[in-house]
N, C-alpha and C. Protein backbone atom coordinates (compact mmCIF):
# COMPACT_ATOMS: atom_id res chain seq x y z
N UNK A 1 -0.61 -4.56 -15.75
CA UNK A 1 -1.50 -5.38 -14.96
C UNK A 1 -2.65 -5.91 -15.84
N UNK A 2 -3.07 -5.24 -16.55
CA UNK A 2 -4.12 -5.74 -17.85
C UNK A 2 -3.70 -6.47 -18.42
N UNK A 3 -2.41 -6.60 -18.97
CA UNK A 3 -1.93 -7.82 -19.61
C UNK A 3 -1.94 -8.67 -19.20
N UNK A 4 -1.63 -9.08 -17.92
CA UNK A 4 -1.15 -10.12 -16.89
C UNK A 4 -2.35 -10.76 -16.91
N UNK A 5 -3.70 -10.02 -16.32
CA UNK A 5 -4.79 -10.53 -16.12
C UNK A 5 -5.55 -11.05 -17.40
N UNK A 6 -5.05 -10.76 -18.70
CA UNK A 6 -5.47 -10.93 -19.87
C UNK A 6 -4.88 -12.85 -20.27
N UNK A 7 -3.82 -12.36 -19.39
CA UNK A 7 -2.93 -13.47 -20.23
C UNK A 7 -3.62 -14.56 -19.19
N UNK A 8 -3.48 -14.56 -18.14
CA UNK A 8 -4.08 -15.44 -16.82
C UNK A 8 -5.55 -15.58 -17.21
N UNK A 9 -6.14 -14.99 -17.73
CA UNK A 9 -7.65 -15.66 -18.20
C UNK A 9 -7.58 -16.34 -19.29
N UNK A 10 -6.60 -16.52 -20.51
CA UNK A 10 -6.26 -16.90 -21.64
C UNK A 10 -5.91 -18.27 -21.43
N UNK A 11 -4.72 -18.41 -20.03
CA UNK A 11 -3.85 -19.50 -19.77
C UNK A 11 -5.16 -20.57 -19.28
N UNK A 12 -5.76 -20.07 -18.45
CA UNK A 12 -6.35 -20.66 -17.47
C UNK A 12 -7.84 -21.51 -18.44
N UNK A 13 -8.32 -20.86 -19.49
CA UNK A 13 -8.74 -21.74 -20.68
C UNK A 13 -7.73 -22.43 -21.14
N UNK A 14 -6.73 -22.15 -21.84
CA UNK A 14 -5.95 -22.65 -22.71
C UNK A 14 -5.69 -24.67 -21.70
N UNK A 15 -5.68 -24.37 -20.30
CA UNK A 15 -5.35 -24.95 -19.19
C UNK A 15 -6.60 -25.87 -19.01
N UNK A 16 -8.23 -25.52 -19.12
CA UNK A 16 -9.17 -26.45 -19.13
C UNK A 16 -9.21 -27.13 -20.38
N UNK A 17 -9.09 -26.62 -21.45
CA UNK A 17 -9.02 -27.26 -23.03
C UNK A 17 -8.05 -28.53 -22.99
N UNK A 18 -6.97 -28.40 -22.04
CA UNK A 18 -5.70 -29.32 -22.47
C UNK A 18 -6.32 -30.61 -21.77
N UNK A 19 -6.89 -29.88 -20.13
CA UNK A 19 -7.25 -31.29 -19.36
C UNK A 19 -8.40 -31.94 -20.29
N UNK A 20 -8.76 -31.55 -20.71
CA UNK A 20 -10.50 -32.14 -21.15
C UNK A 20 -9.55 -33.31 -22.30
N UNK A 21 -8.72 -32.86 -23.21
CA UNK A 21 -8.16 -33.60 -24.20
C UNK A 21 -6.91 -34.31 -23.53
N UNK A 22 -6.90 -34.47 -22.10
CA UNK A 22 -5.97 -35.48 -21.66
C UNK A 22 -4.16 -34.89 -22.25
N UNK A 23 -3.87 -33.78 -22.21
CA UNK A 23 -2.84 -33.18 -23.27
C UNK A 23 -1.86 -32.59 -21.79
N UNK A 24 -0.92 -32.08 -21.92
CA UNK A 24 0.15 -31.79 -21.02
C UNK A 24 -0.51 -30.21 -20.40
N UNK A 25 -0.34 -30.49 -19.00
CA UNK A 25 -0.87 -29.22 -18.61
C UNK A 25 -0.53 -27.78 -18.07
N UNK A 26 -0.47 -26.57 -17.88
CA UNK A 26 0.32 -25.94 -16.95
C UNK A 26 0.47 -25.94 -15.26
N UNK A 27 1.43 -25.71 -15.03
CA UNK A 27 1.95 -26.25 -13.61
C UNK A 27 0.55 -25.34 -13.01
N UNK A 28 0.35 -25.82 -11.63
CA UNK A 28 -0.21 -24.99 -10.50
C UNK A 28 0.95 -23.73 -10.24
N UNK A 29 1.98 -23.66 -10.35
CA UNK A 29 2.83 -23.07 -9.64
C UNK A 29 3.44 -21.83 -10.84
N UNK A 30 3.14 -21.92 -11.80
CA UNK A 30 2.76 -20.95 -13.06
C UNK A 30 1.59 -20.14 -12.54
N UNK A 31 0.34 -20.54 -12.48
CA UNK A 31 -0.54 -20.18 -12.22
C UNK A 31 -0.45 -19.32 -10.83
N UNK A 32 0.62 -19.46 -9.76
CA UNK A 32 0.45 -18.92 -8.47
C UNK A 32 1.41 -17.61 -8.65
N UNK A 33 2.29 -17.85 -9.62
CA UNK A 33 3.40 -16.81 -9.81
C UNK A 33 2.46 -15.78 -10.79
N UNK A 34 1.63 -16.19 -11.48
CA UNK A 34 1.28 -15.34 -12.27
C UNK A 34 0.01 -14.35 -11.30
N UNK A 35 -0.32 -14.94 -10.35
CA UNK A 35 -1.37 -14.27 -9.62
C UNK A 35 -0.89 -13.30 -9.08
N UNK A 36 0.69 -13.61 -8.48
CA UNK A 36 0.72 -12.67 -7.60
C UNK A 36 1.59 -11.05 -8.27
N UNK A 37 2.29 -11.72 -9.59
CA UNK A 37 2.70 -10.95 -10.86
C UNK A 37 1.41 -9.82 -11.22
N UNK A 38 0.17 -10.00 -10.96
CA UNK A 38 -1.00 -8.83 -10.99
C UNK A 38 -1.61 -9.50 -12.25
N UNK A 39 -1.90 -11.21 -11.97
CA UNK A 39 -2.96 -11.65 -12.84
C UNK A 39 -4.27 -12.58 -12.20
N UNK A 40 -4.41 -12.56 -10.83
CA UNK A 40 -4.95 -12.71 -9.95
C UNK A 40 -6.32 -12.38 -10.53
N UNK A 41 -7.10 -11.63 -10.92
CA UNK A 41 -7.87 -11.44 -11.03
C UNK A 41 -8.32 -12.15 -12.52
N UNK A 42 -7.52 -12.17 -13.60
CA UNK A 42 -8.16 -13.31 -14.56
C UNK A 42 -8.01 -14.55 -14.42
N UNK A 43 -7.11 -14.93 -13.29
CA UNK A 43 -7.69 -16.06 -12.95
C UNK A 43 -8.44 -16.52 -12.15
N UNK A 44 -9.21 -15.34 -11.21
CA UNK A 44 -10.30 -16.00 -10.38
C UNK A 44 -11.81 -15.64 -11.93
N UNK A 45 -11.22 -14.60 -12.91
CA UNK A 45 -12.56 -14.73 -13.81
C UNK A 45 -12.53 -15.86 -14.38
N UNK A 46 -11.51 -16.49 -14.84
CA UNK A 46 -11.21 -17.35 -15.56
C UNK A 46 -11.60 -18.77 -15.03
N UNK A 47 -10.98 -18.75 -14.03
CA UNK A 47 -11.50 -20.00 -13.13
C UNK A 47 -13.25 -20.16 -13.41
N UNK A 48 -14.45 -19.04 -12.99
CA UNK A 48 -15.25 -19.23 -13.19
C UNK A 48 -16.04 -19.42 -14.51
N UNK A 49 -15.61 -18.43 -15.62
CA UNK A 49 -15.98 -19.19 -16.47
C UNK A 49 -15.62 -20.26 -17.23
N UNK A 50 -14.54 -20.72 -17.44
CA UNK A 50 -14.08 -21.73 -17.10
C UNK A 50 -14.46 -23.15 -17.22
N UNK A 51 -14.77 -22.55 -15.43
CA UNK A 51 -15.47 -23.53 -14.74
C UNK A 51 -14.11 -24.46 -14.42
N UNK A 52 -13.09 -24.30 -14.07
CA UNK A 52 -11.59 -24.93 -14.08
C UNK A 52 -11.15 -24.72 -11.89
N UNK A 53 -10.96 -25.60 -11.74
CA UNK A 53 -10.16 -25.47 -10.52
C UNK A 53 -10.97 -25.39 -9.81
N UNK A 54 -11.74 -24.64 -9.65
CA UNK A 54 -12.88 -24.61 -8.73
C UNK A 54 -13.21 -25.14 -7.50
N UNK A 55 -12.36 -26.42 -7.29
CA UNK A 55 -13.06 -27.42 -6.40
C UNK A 55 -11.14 -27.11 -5.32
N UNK A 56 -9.95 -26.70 -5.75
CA UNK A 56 -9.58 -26.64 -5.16
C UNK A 56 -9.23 -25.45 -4.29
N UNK A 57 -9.91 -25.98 -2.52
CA UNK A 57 -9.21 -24.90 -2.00
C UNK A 57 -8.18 -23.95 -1.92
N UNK A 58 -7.20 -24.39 -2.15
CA UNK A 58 -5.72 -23.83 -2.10
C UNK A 58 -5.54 -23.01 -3.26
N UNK A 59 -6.07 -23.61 -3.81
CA UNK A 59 -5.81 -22.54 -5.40
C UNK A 59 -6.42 -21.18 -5.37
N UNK A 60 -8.02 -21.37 -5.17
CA UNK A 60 -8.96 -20.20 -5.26
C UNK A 60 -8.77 -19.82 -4.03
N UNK A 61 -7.99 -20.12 -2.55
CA UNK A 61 -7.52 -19.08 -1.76
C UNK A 61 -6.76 -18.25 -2.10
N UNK A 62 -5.44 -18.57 -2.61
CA UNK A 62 -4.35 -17.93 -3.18
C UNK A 62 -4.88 -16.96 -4.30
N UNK A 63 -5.76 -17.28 -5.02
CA UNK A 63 -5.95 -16.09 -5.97
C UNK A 63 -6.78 -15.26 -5.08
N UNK A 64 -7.44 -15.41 -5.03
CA UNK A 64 -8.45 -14.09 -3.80
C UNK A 64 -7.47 -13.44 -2.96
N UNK A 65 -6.46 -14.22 -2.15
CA UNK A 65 -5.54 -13.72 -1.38
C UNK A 65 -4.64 -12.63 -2.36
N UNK A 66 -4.03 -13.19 -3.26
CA UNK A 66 -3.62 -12.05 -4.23
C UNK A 66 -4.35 -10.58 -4.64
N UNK A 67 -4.98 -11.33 -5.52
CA UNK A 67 -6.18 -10.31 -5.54
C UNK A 67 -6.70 -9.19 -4.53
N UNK A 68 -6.69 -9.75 -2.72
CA UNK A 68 -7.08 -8.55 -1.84
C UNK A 68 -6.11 -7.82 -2.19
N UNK A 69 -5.05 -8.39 -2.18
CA UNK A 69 -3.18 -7.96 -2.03
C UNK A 69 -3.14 -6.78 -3.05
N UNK A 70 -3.59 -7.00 -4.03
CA UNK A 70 -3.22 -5.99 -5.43
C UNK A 70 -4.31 -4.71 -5.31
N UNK A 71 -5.92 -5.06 -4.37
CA UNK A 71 -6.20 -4.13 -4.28
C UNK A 71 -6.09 -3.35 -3.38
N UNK A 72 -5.14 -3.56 -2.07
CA UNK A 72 -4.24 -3.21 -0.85
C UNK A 72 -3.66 -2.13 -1.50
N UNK A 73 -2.53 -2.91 -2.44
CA UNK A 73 -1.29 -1.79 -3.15
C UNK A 73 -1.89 -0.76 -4.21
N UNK A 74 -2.67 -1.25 -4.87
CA UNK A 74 -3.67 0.01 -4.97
C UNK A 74 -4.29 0.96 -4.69
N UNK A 75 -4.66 0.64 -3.63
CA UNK A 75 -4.84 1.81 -2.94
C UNK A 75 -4.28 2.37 -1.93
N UNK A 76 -3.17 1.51 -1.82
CA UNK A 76 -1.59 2.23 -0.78
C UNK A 76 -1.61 3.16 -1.87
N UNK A 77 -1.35 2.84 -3.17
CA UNK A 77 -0.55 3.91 -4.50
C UNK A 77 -1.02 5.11 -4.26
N UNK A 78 -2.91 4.89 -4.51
CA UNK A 78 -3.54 5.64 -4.49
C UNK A 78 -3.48 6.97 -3.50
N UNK A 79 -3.28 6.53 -2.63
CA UNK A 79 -3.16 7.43 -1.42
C UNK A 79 -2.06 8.49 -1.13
N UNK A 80 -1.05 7.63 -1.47
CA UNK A 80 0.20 7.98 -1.36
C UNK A 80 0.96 8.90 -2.79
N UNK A 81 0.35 8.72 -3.95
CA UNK A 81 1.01 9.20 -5.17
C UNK A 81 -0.52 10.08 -5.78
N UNK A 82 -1.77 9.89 -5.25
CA UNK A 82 -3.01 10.73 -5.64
C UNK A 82 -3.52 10.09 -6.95
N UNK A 83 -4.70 10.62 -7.01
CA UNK A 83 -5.35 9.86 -8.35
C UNK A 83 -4.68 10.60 -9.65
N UNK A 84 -4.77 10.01 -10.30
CA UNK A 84 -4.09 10.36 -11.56
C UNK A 84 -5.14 11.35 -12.90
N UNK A 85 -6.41 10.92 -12.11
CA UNK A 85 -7.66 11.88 -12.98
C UNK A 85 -7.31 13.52 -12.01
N UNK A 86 -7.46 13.40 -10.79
CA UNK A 86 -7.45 14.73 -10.50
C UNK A 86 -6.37 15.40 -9.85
C-alpha cells in the first residue's frame, strides 16, 4: 500500500508537469484504478500539492471515496486479525 500511494503521488506530478508542457497525459481512469488499488491517498496528497485536478468534482470524490474505503478495510482487518504491535 506504500508503494501504491508512493507511486500515485509520483504519477500525479509526473501528470501536472506533462499538462503544463502541453505533452501526452495519463488517463483519468489510471488514476481511478490506482486509487482504489490502495493509492488513494497519494493522490488526494498529490492532488494538493500539486495543485492538479482540484477543480474536478468527480475525481476528488472518488479518491476520498476510496480512501474512506481503505480506511473501512483497515480497520475491518484490524478488528478481525488484531493489531500486529500487540
Amino acid at each position: 500500500m506504500l508503494l501504491a500511494n508512493l507511486f500515485a503521488f509520483a504519477l500525479m506530478g509526473a501528470d501536472k508537469s506533462r499538462a503544463r508542457h502541453h505533452e501526452r497525459r495519463v488517463r483519468e481512469n489510471t488514476f481511478y484504478k490506482l486509487a482504489v488499488a490502495g493509492g488513494a491517498f497519494g493522490i488526494i496528497a498529490g492532488s494538493s500539492v500539486f495543485r492538479h485536478k482540484t477543480l474536478k468534482d468527480s475525481f476528488t470524490g472518488l479518491a476520498y471515496a476510496a480512501a474512506i474505503g481503505w480506511v473501512l478495510v483497515m480497520l475491518l482487518l484490524q478488528r478481525f486479525l488484531g493489531s500486529p504491535v500487540g
